[in-house]
C-alpha atoms as a PDB file:
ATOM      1  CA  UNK A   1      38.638 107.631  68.481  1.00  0.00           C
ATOM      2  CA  UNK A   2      39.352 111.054  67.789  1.00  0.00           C
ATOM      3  CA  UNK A   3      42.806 112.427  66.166  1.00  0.00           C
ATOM      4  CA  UNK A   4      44.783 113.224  69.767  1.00  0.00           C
ATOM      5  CA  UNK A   5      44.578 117.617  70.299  1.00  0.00           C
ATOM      6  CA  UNK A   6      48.173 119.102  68.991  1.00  0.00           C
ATOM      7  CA  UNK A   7      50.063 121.192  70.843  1.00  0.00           C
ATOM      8  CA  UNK A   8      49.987 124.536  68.714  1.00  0.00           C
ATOM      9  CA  UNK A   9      51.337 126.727  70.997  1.00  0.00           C
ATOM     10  CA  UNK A  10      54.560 128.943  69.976  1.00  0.00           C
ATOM     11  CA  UNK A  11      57.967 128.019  72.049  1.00  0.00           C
ATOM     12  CA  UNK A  12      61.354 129.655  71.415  1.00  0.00           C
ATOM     13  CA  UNK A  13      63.399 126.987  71.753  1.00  0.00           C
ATOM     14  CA  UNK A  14      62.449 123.233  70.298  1.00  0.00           C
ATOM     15  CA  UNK A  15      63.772 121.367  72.997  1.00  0.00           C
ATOM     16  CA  UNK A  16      65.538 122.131  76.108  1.00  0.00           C
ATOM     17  CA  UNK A  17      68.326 119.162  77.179  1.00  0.00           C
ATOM     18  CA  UNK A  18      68.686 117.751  80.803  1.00  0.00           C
ATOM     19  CA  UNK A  19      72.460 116.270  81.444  1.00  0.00           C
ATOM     20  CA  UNK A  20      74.637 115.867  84.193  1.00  0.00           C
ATOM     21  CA  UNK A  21      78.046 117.881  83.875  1.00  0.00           C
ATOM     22  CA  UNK A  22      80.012 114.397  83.231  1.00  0.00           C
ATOM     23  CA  UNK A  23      78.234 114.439  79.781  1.00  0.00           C
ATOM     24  CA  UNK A  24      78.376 118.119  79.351  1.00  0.00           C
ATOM     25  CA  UNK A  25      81.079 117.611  76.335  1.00  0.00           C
ATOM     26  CA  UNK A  26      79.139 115.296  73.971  1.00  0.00           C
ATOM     27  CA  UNK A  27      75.606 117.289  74.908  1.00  0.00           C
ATOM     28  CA  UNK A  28      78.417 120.359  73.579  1.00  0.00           C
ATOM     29  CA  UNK A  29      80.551 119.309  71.251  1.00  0.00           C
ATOM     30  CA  UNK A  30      78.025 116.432  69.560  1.00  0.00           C
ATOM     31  CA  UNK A  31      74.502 116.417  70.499  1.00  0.00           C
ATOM     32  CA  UNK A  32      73.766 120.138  70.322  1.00  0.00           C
ATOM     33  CA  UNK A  33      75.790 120.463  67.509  1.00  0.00           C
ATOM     34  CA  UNK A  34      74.921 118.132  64.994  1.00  0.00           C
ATOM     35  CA  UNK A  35      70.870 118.588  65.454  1.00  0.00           C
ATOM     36  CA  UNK A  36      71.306 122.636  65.578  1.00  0.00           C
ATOM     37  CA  UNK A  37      73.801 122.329  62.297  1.00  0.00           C
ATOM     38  CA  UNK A  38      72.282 119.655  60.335  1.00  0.00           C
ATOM     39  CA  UNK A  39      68.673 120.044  61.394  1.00  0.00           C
ATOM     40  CA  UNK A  40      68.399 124.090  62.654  1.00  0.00           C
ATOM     41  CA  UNK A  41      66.707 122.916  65.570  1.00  0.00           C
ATOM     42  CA  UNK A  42      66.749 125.889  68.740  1.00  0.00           C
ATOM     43  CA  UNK A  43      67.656 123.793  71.876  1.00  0.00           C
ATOM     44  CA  UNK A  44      68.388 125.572  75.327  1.00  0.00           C
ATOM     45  CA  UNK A  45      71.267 123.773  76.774  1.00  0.00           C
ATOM     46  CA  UNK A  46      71.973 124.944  80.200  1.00  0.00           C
ATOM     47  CA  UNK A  47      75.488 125.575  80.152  1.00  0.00           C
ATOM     48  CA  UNK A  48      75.391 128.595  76.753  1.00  0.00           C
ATOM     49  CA  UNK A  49      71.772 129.678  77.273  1.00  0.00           C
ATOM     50  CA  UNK A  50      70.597 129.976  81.075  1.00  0.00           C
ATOM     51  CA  UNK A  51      70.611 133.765  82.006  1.00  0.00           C
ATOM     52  CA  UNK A  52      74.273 134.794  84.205  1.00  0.00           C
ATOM     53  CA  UNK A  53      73.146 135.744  87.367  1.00  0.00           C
ATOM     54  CA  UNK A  54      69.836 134.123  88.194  1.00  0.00           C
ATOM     55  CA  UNK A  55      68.838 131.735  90.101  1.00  0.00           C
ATOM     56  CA  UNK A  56      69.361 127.858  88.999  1.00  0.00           C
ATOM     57  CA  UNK A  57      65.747 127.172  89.444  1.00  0.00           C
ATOM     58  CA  UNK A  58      64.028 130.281  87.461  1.00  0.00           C
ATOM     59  CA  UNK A  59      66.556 128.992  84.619  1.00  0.00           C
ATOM     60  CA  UNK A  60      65.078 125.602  84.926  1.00  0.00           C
ATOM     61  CA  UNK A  61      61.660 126.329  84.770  1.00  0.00           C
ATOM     62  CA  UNK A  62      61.743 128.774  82.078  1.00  0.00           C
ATOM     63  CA  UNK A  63      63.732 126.599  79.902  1.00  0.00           C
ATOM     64  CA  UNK A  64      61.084 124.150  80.299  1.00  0.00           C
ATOM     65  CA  UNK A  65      58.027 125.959  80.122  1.00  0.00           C
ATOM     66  CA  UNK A  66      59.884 127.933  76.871  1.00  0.00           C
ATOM     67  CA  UNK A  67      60.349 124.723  75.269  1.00  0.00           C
ATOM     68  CA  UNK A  68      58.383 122.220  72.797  1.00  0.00           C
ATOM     69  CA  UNK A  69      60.058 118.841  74.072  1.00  0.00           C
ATOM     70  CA  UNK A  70      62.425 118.079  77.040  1.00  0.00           C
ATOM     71  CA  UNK A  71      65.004 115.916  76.120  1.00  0.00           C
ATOM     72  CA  UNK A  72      66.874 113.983  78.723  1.00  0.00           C
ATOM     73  CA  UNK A  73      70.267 112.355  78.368  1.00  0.00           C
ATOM     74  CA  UNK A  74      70.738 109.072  80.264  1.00  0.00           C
ATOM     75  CA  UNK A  75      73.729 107.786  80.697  1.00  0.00           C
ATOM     76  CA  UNK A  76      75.247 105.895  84.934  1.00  0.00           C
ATOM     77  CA  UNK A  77      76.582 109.519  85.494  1.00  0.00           C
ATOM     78  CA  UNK A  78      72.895 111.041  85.281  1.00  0.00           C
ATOM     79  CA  UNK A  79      71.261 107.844  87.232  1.00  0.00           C
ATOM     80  CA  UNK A  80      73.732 108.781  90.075  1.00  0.00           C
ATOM     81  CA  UNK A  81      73.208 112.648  90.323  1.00  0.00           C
ATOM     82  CA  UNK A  82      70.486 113.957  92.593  1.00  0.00           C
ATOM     83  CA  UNK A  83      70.176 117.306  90.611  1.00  0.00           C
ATOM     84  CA  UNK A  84      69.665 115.317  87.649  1.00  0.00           C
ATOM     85  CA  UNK A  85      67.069 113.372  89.444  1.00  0.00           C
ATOM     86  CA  UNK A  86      65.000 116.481  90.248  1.00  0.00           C
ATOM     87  CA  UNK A  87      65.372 117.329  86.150  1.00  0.00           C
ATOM     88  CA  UNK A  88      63.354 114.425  85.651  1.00  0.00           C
ATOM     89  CA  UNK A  89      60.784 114.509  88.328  1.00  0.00           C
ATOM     90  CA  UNK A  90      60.460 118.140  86.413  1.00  0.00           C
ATOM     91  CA  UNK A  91      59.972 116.683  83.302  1.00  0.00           C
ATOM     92  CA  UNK A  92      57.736 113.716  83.958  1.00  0.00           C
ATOM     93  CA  UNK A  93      55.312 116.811  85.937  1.00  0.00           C
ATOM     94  CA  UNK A  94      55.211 118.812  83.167  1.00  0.00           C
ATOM     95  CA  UNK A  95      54.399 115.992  80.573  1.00  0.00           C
ATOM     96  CA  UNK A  96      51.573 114.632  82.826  1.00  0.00           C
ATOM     97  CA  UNK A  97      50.318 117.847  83.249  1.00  0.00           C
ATOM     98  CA  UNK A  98      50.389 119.668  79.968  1.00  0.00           C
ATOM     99  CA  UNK A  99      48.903 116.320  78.696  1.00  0.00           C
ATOM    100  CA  UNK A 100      51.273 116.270  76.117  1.00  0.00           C
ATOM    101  CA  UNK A 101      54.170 113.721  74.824  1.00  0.00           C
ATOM    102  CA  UNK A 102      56.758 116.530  75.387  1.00  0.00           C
ATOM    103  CA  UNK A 103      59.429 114.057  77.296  1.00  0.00           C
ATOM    104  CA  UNK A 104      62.040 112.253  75.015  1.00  0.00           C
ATOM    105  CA  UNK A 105      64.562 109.877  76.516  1.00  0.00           C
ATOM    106  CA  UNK A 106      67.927 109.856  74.837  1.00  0.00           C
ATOM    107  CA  UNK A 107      69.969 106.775  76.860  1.00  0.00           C
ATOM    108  CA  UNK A 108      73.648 107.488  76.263  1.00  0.00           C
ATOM    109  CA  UNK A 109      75.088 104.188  77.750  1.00  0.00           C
ATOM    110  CA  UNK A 110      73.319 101.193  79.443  1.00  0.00           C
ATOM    111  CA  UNK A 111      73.023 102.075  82.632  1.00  0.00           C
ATOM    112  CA  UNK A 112      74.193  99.306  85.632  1.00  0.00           C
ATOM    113  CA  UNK A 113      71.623  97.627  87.816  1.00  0.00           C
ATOM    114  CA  UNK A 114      73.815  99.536  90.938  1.00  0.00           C
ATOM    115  CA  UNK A 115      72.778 102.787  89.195  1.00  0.00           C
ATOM    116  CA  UNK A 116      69.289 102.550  88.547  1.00  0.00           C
ATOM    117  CA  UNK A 117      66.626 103.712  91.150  1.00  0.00           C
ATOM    118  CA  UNK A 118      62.597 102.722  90.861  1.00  0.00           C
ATOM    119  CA  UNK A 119      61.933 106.039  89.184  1.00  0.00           C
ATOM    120  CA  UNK A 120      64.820 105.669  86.158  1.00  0.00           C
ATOM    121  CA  UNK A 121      63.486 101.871  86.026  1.00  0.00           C
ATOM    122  CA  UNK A 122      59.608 102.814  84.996  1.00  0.00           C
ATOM    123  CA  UNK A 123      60.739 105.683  82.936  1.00  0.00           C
ATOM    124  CA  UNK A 124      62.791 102.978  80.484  1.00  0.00           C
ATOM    125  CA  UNK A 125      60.225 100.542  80.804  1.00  0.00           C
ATOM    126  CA  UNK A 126      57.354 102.495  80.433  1.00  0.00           C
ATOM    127  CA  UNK A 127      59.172 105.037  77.871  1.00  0.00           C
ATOM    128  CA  UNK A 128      60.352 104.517  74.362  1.00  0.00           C
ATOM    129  CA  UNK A 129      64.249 105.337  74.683  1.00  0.00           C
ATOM    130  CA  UNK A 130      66.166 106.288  71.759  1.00  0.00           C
ATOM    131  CA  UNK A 131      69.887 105.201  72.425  1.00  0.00           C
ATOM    132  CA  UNK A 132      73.242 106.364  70.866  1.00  0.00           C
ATOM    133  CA  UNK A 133      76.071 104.545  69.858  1.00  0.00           C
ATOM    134  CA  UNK A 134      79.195 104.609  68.172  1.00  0.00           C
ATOM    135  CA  UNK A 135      78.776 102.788  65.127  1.00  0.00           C
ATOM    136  CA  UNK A 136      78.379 104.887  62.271  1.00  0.00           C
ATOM    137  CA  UNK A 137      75.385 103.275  60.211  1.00  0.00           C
ATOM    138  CA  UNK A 138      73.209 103.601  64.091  1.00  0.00           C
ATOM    139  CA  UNK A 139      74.061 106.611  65.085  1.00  0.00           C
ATOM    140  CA  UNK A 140      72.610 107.896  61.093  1.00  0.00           C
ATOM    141  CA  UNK A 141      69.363 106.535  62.234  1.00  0.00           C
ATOM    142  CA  UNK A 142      69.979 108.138  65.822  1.00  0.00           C
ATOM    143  CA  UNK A 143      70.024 111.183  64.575  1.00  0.00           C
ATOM    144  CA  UNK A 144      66.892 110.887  61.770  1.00  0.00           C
ATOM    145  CA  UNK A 145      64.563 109.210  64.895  1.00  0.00           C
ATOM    146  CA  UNK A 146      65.634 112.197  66.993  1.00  0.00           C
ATOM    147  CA  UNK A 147      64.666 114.370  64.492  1.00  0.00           C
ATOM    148  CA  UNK A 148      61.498 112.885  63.854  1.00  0.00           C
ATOM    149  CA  UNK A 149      60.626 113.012  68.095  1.00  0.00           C
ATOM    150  CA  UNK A 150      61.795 116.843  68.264  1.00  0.00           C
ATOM    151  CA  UNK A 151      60.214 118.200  64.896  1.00  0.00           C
ATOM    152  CA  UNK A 152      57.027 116.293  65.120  1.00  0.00           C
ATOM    153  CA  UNK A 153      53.940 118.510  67.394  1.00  0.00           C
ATOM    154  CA  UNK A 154      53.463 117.085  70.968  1.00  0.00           C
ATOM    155  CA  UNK A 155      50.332 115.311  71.480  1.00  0.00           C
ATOM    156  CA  UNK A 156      47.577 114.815  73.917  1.00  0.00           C
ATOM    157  CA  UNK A 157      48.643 111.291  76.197  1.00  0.00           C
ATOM    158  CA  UNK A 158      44.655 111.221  76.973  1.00  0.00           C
ATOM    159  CA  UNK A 159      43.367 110.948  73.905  1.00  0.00           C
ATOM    160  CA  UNK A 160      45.639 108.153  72.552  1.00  0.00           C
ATOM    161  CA  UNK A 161      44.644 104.917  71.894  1.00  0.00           C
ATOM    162  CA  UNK A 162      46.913 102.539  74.375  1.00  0.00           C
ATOM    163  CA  UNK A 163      49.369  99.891  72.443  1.00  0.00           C
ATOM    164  CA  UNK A 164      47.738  96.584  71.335  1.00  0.00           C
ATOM    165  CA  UNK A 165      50.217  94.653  74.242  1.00  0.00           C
ATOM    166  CA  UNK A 166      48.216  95.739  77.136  1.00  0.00           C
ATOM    167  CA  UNK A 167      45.607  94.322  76.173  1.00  0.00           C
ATOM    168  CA  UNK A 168      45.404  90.657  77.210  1.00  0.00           C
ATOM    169  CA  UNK A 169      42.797  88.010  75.919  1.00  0.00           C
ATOM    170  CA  UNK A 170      41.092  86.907  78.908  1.00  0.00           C
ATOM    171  CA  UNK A 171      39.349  83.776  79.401  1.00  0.00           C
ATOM    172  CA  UNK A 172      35.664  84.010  80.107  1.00  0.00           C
ATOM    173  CA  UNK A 173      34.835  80.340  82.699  1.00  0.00           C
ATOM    174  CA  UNK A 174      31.514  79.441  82.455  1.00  0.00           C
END
């Protein structure tokens, strides 16, 4: 099979981060930080970049469409908030649409079995996750995995060849 089509395109921003306002300080104070200190990435968070004055939505969109990856930050807070909710449905649109593997799943905290609906289910089952924690020696390789999802180009989902698992070995009955 073919190597899967690049996304070449020019965005200002490298990735632009969904969160609830309960996680607003650590998207803040540590995850925006550390990747746009130690790593120079551009990310649009909401809450220092969206334009004063204009409407939620426009923000949203052009955040999105102005942006390489979408990163989401799970954590029960996020699983609970219906804004938050419409983020994703956002998200998951444009990365079906664009074709490319622009969606990356950062789960904050395990999320309870109370908190999680059918959508927030498939996306961690069907989705690599990358999650965060507080130990010192994890959250090094945290940080280098994320760097490796946001830095690397998006690619085409089409064209990729599908992971060894789903395919089953079948018995042929004669």
């Amino acid at each position: 099979m073919s190597e899967a089509a690049e996304d070449t395109r020019v965005y200002s921003y490298d990735a632009f981060v969904c969160y609830c306002e309960d996680d607003r300080r650590w998207v803040l104070d540590v995850f925006s930080s550390y990747l746009e200190s130690e790593f120079h990435l551009r990310l649009c968070v909401q809450d220092r970049d969206w334009l004063f004055g204009e409407e939620v939505l426009k923000n949203f969109a052009h955040s999105v469409e102005n942006s390489r990856k979408t990163v989401l930050i799970l954590s029960n807070a996020f699983a609970v908030s219906p804004w938050s909710h419409f983020e994703m449905t956002v998200a998951q649109s444009r990365f079906i649409e664009d074709d490319q593997d622009s969606l990356v799943v950062v789960l904050l905290e395990d999320i309870a079995e109370c908190n999680m609906n059918p959508m927030l289910k498939l996306q961690l089952k069907q989705r690599n996750h990358i999650e965060w924690t507080e130990h010192r020696v994890g959250q090094r390789m945290f940080w280098e995995k994320l760097r490796y999802v946001l830095t690397r180009p998006s690619r085409s989902l089409i064209d990729v060849v599908p992971p060894r698992e789903l395919f089953r070995s079948v018995e042929l009955s004669a």
